[in-house]
C-alpha atoms as a PDB file:
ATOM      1  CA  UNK A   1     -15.842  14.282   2.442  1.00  0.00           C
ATOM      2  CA  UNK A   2     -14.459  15.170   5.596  1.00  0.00           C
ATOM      3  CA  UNK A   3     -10.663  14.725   6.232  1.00  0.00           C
ATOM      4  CA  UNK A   4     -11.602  11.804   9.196  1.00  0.00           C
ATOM      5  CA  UNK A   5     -14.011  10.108   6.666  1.00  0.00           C
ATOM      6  CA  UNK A   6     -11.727  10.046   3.370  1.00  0.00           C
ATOM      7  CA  UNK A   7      -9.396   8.182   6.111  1.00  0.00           C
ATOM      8  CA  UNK A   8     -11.917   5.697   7.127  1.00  0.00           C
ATOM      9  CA  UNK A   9     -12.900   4.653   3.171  1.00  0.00           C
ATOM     10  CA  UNK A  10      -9.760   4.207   2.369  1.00  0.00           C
ATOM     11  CA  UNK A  11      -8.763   1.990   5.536  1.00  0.00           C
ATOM     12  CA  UNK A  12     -11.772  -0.177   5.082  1.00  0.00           C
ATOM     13  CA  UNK A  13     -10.723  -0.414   1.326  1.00  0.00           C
ATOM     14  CA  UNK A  14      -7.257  -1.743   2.077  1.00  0.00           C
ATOM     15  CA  UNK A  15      -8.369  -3.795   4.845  1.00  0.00           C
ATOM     16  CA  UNK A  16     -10.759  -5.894   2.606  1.00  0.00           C
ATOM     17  CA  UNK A  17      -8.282  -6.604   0.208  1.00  0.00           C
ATOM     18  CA  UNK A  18      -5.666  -7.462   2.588  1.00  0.00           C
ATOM     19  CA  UNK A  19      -8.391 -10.061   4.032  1.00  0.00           C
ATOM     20  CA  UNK A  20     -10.671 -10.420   1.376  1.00  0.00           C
ATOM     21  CA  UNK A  21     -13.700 -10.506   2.996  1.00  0.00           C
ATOM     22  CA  UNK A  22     -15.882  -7.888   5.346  1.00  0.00           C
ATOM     23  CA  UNK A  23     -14.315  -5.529   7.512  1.00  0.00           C
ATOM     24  CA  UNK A  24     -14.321  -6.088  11.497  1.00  0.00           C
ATOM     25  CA  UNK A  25     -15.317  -3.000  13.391  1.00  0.00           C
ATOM     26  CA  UNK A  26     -12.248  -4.101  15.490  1.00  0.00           C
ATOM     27  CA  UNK A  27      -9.985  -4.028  12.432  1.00  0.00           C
ATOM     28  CA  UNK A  28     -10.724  -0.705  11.582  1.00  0.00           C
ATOM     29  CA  UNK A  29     -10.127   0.732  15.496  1.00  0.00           C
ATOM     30  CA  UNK A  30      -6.785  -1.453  15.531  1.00  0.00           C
ATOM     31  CA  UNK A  31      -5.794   0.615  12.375  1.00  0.00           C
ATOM     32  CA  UNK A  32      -6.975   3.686  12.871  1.00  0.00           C
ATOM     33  CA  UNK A  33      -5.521   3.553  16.688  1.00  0.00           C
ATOM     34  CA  UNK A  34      -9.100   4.414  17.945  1.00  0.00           C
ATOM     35  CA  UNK A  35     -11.876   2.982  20.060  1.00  0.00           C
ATOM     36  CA  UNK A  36     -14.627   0.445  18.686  1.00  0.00           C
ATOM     37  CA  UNK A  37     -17.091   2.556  19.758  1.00  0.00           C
ATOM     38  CA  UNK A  38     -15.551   5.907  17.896  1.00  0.00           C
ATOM     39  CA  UNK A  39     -15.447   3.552  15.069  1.00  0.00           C
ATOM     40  CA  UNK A  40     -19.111   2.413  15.242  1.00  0.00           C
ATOM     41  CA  UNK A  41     -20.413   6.109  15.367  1.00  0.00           C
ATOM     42  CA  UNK A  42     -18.344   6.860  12.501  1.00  0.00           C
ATOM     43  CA  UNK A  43     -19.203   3.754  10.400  1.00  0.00           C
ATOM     44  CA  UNK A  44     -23.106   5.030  11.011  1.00  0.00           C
ATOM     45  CA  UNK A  45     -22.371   8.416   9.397  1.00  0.00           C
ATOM     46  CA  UNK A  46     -20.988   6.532   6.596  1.00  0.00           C
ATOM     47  CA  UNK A  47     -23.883   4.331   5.927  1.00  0.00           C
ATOM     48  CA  UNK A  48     -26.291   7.525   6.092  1.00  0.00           C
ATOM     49  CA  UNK A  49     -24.400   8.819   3.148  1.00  0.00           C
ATOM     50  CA  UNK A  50     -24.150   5.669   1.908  1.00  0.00           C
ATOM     51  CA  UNK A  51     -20.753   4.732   1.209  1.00  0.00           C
ATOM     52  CA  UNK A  52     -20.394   1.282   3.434  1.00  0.00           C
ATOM     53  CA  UNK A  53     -22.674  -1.097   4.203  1.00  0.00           C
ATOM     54  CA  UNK A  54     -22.501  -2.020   7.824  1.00  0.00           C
ATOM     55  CA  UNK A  55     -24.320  -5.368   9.136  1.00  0.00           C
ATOM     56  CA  UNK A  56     -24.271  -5.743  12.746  1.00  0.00           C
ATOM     57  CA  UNK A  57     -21.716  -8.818  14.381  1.00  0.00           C
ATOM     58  CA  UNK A  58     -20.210  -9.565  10.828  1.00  0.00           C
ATOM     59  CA  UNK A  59     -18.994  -6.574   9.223  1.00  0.00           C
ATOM     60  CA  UNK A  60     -18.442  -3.753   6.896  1.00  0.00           C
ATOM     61  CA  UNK A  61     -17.907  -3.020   3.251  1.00  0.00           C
ATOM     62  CA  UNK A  62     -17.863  -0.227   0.746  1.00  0.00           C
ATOM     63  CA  UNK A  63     -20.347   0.261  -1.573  1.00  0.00           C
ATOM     64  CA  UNK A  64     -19.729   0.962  -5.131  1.00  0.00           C
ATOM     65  CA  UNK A  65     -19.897   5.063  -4.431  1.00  0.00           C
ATOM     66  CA  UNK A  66     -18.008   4.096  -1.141  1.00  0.00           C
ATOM     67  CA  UNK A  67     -14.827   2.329  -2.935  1.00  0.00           C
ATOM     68  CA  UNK A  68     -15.050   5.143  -6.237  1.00  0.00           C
ATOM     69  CA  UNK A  69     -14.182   7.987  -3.187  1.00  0.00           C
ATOM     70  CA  UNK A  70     -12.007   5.608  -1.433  1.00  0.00           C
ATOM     71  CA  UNK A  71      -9.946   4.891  -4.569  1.00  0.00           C
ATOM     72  CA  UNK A  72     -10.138   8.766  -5.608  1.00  0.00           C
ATOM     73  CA  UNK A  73      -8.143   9.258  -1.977  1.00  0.00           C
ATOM     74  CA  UNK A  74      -5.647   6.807  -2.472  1.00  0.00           C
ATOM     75  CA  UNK A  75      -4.715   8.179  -6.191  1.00  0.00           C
ATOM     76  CA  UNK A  76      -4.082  11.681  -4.473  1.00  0.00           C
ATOM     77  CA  UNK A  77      -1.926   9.790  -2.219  1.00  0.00           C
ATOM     78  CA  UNK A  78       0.076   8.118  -4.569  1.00  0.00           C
ATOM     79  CA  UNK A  79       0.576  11.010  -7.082  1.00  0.00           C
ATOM     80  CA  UNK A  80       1.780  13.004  -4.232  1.00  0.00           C
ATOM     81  CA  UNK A  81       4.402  10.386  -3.467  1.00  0.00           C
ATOM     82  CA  UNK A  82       5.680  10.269  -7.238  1.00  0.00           C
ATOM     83  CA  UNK A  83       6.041  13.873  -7.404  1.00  0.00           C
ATOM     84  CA  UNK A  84       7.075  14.551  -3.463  1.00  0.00           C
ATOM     85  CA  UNK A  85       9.734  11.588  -5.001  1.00  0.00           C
ATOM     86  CA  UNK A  86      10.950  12.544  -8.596  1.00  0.00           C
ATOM     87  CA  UNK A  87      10.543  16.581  -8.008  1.00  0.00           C
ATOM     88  CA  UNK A  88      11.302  17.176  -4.860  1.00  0.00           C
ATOM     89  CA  UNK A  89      14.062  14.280  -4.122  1.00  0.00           C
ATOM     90  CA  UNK A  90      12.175  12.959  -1.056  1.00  0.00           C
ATOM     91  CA  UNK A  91      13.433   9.419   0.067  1.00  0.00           C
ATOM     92  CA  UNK A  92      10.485   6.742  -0.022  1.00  0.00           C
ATOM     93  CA  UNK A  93      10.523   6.342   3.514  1.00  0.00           C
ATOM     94  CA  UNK A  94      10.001   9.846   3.857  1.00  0.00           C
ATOM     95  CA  UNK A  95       6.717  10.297   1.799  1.00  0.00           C
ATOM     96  CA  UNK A  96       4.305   8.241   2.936  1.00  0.00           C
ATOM     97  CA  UNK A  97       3.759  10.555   6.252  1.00  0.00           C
ATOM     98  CA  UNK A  98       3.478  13.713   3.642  1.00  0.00           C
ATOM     99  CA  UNK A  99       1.327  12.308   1.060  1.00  0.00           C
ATOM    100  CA  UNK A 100      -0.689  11.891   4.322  1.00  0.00           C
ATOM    101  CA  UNK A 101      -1.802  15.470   4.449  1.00  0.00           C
ATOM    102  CA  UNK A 102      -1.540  16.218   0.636  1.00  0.00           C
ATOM    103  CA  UNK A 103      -4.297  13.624  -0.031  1.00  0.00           C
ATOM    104  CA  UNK A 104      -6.761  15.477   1.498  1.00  0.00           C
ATOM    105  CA  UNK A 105      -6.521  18.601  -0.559  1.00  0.00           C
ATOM    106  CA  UNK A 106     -10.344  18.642  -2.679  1.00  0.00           C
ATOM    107  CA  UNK A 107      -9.061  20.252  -5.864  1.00  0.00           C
ATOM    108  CA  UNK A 108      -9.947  17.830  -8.494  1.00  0.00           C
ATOM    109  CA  UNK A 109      -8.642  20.002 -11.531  1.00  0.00           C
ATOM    110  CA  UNK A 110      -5.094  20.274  -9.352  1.00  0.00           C
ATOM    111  CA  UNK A 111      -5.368  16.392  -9.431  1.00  0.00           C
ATOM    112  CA  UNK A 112      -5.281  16.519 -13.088  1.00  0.00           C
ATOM    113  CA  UNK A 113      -3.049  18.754 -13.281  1.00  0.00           C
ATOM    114  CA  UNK A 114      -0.581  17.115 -11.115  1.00  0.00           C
ATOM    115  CA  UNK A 115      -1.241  13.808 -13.101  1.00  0.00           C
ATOM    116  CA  UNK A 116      -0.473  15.060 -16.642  1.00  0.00           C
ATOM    117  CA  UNK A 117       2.640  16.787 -15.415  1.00  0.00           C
ATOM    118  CA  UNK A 118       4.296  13.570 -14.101  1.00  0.00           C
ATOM    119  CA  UNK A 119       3.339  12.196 -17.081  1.00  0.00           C
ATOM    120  CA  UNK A 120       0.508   9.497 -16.066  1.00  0.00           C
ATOM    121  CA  UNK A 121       2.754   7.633 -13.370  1.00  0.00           C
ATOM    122  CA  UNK A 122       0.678   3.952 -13.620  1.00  0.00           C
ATOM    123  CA  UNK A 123       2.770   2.859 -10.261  1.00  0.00           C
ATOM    124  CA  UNK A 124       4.331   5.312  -6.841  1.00  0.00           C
ATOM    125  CA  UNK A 125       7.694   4.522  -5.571  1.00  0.00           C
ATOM    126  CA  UNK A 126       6.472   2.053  -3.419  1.00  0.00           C
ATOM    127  CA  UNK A 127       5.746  -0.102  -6.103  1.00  0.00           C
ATOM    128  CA  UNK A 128       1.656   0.262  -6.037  1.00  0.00           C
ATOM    129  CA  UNK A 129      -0.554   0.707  -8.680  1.00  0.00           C
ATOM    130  CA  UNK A 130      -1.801   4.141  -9.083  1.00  0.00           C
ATOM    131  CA  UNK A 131      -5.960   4.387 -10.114  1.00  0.00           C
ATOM    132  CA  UNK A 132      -6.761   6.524 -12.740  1.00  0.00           C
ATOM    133  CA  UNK A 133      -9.538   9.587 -12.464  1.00  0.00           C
ATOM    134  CA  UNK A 134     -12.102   6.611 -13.428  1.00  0.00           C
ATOM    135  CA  UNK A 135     -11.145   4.611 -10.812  1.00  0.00           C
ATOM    136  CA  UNK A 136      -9.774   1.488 -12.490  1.00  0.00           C
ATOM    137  CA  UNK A 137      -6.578   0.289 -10.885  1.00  0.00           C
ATOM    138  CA  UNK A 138      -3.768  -1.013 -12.969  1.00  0.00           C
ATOM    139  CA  UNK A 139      -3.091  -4.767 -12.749  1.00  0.00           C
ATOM    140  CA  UNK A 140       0.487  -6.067 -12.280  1.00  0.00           C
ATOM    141  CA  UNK A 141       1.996  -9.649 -11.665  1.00  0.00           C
ATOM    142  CA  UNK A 142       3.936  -9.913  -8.151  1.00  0.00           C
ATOM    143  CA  UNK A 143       4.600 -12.483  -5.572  1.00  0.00           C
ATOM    144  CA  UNK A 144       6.113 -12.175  -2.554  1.00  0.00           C
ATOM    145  CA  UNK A 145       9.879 -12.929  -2.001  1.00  0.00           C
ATOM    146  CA  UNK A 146       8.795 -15.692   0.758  1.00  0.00           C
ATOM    147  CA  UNK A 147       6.849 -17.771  -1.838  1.00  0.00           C
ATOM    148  CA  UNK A 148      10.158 -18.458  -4.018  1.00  0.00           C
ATOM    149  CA  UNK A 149      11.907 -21.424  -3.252  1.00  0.00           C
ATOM    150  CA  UNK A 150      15.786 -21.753  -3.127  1.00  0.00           C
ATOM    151  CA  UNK A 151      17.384 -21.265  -6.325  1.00  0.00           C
ATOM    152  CA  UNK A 152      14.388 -18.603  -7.844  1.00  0.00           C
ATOM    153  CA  UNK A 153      15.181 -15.089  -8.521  1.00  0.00           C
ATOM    154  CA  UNK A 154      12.950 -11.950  -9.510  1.00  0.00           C
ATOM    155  CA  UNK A 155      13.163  -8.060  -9.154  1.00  0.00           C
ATOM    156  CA  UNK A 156      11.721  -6.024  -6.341  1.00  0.00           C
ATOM    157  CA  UNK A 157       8.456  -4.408  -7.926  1.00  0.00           C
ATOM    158  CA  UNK A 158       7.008  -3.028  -4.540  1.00  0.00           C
ATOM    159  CA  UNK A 159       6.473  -3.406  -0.846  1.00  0.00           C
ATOM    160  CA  UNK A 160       3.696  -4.378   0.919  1.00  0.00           C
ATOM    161  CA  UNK A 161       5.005  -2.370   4.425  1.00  0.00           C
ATOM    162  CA  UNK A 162       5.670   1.575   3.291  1.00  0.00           C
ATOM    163  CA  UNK A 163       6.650   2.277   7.159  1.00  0.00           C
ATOM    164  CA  UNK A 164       9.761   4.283   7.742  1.00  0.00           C
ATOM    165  CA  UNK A 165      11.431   2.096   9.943  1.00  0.00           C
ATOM    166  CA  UNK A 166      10.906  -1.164   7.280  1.00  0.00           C
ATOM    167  CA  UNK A 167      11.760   0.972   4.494  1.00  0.00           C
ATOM    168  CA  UNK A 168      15.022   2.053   6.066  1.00  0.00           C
ATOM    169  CA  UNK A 169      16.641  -1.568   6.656  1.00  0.00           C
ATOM    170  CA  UNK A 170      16.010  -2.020   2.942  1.00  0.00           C
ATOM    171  CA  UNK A 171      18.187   0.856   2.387  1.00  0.00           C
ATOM    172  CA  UNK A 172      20.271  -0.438   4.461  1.00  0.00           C
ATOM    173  CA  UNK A 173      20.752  -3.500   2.643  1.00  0.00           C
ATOM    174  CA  UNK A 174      20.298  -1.901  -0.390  1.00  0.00           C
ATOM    175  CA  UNK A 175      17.353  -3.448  -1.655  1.00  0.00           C
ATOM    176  CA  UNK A 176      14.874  -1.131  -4.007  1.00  0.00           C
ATOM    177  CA  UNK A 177      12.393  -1.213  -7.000  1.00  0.00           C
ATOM    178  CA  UNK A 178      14.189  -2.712 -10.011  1.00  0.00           C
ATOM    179  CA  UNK A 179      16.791  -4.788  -7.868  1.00  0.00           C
ATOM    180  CA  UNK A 180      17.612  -8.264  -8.726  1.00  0.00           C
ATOM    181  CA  UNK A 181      17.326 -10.571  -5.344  1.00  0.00           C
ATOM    182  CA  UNK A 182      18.548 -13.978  -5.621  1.00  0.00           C
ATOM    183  CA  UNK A 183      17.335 -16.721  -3.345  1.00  0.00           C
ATOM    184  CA  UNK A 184      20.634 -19.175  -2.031  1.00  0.00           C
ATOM    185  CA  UNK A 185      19.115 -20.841   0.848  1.00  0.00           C
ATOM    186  CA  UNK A 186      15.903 -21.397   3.298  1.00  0.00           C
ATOM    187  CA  UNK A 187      16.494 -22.074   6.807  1.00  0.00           C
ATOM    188  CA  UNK A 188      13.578 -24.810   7.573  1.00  0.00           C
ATOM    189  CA  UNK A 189      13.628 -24.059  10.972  1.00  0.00           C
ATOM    190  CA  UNK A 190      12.012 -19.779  10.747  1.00  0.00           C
ATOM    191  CA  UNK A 191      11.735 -19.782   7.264  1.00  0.00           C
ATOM    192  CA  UNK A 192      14.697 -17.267   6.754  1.00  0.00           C
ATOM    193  CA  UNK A 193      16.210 -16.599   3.804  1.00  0.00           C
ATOM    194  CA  UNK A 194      19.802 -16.095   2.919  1.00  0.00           C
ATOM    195  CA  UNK A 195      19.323 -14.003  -0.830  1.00  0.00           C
ATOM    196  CA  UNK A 196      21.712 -12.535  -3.035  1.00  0.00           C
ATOM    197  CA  UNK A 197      21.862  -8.672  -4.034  1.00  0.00           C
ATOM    198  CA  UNK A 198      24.464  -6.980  -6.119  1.00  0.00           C
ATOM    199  CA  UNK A 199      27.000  -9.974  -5.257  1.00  0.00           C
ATOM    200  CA  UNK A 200      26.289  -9.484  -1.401  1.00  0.00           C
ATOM    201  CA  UNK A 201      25.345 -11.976   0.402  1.00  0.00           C
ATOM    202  CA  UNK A 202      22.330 -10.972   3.301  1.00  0.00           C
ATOM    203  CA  UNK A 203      19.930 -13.120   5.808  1.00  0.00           C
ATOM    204  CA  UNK A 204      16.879 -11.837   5.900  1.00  0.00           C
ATOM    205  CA  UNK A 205      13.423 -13.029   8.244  1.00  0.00           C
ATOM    206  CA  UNK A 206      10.844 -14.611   7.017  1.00  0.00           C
ATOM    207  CA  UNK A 207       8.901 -11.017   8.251  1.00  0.00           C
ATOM    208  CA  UNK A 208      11.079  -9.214   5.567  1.00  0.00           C
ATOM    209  CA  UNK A 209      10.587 -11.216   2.752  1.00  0.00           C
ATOM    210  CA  UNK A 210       6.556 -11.340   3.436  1.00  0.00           C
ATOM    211  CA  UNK A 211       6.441  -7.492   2.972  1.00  0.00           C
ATOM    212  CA  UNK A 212       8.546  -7.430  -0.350  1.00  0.00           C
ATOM    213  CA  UNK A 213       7.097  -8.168  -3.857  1.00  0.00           C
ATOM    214  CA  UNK A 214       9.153  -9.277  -6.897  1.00  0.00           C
ATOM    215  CA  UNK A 215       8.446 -10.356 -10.418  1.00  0.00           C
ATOM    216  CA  UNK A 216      10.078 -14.077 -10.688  1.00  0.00           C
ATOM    217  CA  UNK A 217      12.416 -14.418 -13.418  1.00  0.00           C
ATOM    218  CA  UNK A 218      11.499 -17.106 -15.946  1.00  0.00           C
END
């Protein structure tokens, strides 16, 4: 695989399961800040080597050898971001835009490698499962903090955004994997919350709390 198609397979595979359905070409330009048409050409090659299925005016998905080479991308990505993390002390805002280029390196015996030495990581410091070299994906119980009503608390298991800019107010306000968030109170009006971290108080949008996921406390 090419650098520009590993990119493509494993856009179209989020993008499905963030909408659960068939992939617009329009979807895919709008994420990969590219034209429709670059898109269509590209989605063509893909088909003739068939890893998507494309159907004309309603959409694209990946095939079964499509999604195996998509997920194989995104494990590179995520074991680079555990070890870019734990070994080299990056923040987690920082390695999402390194693990960018280290994903594309082809060596799968260095992929091994790098897996047994961080010792079979099943999640990356985002929070997100973590395939394994068969492809299956680990299966873990979130929500997200905006579906717990006032009173409910849980711990920050992951985060749906991974940008730097998002990732940095939650340093700011100290919120990270493991962290206990409390909800006090939910303004009707915008759906903002007003939670409770470390015995600080915070208001937070209703935009933050959609891209954070915690495991609810019984």
């Amino acid at each position: 695989m090419t650098f520009s198609e590993e990119n493509y397979l494993k856009i179209i595979y989020h993008l499905s399961h963030e909408e659960n359905m068939e992939v617009t070409t329009n979807a895919i330009a709008e994420a990969m800040q590219t034209k429709a048409s670059s898109v269509t050409d590209m989605l063509k090659k893909l088909h003739e080597k068939g890893w998507v299925e494309h159907k004309r005016y309603q959409g694209v998905s990946l095939t079964e050898k499509g999604k195996k080479n998509a997920l194989f991308v995104i494990r590179k990505h995520r074991l680079w971001e555990v070890f870019l993390a734990e070994k080299l002390h990056f923040s987690w805002e920082e390695i999402h835009e390194i693990a960018e280029q280290l994903e594309h390196i082809q060596s799968d015996k260095l992929i091994e490698k790098l897996d047994k030495f961080l010792l079979y990581p099943e999640k990356d410091p985002h929070g997100d499962p973590i395939p394994d070299k068969f492809g299956n994906v680990p299966q873990f119980k979130s929500e997200l903090l905006s579906l717990l009503k006032k009173g409910e608390s849980g711990h920050c298991v992951g985060v749906k955004n991974t940008s730097r800019e998002f990732l940095q107010y939650l340093n700011k306000i100290e919120i990270s994997i493991g962290k206990e968030i409390k909800v006090l109170d939910i303004q009707p009006f915008d759906n903002s919350l007003e939670i409770q971290l470390d015995g600080k108080i915070f208001n937070i949008s209703s935009i933050i709390a959609e891209n954070i996921y915690v495991k609810k406390n019984k």
